[in-house]
Protein backbone atom coordinates (compact mmCIF):
# COMPACT_ATOMS: atom_id res chain seq x y z
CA UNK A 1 20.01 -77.20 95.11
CA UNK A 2 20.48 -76.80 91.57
CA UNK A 3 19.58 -79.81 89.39
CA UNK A 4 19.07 -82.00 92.26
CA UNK A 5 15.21 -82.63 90.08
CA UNK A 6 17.67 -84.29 87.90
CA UNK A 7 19.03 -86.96 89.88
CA UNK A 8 16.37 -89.47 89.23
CA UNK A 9 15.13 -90.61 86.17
CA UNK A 10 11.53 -90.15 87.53
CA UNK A 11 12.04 -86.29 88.44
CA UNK A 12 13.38 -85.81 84.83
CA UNK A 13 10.84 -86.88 83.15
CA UNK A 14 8.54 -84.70 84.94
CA UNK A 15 11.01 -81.53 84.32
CA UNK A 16 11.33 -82.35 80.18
CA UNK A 17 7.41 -83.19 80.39
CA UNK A 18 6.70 -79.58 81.86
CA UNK A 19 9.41 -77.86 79.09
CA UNK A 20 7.38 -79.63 75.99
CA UNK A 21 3.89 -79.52 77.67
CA UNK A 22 4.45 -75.72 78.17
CA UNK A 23 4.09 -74.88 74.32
CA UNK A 24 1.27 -77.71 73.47
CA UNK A 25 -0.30 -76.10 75.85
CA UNK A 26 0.24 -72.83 74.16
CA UNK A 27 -0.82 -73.92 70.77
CA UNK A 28 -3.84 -75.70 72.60
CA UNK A 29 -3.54 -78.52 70.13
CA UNK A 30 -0.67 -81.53 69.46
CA UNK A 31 -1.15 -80.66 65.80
CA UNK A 32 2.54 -80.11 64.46
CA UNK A 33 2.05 -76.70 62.88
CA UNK A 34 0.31 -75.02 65.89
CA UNK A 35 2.98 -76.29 68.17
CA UNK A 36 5.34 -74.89 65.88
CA UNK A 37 3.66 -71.75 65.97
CA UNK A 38 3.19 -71.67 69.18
CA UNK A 39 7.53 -72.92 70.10
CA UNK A 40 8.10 -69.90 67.63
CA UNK A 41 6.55 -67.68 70.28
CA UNK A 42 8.06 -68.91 73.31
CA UNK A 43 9.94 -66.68 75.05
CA UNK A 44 11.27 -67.43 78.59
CA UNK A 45 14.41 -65.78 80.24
CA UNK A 46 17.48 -67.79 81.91
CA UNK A 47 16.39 -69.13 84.78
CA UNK A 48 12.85 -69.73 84.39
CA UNK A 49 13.62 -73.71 83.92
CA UNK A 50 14.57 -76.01 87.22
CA UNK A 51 18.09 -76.78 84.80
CA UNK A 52 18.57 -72.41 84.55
CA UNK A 53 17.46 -72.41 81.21
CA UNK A 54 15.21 -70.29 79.07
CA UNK A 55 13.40 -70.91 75.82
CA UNK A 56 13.88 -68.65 72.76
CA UNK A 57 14.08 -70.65 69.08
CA UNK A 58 15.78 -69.12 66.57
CA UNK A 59 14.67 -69.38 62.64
CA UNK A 60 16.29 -72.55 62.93
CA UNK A 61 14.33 -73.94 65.90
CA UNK A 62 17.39 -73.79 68.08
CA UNK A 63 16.82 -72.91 71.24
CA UNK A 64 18.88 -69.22 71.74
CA UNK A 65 18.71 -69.29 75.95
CA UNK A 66 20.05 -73.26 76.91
CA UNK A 67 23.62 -74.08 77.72
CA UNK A 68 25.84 -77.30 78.69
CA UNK A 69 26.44 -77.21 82.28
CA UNK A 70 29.22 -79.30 84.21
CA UNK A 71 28.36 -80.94 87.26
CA UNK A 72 30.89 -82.77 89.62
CA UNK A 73 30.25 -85.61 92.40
CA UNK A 74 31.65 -83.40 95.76
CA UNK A 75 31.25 -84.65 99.16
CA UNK A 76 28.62 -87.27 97.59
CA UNK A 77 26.17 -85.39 95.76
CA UNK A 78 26.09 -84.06 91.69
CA UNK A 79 26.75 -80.27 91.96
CA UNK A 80 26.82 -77.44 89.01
CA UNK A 81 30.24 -76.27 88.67
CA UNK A 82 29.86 -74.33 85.58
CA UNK A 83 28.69 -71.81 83.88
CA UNK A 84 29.28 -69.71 87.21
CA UNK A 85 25.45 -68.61 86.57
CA UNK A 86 24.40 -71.87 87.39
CA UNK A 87 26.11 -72.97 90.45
CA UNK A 88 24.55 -72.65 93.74
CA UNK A 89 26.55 -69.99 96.49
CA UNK A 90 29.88 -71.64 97.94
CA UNK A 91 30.12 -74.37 95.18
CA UNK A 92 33.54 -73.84 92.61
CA UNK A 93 34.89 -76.20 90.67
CA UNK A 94 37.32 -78.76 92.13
CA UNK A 95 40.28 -80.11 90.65
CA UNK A 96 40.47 -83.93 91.88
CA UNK A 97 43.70 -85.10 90.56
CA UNK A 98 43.71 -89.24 90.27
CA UNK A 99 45.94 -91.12 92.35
């Protein structure tokens, strides 16, 4: 399900280490300027990150294809409520009013 590589700490690592090893390994170096070069670019669609992200940097560096998603415990796991794009088939977003 989605995001469930995100649950441990472990499995995170390895997803942000994959993101960032993706353009040194583009620029074929760890020297700042060709990893620049090569971030510059990137160009990945939604989606083609485990979290549904892309990768696009503007002029500013900021990546142009990431968003905040919402996840909620239900029935015991961490689920994607929102953006609707990101949530898995039969999952919505619950309203759990405190007692």
């Amino acid at each position: 399900m989605y995001g469930d590589h995100l649950v441990s700490r472990d499995k995170a690592d390895v997803f942000v280490g994959t993101y960032t090893s993706g353009i040194s390994n583009a620029a074929g170096s760890t020297d700042v300027a060709k990893v620049r070069a090569a971030a510059a670019k990137l160009d990945k669609p939604l989606n083609a990150y485990p979290n549904g992200n892309g990768a696009k940097f503007d002029d500013k560096f900021q990546n142009t294809r990431t968003f905040p998603t919402v996840i909620q415990w239900q029935a015991g796991k961490q689920v994607t409520v929102f953006p609707a794009e990101a949530r898995a088939a039969g999952i919505a977003l619950t309203n759990t009013p405190r007692k």
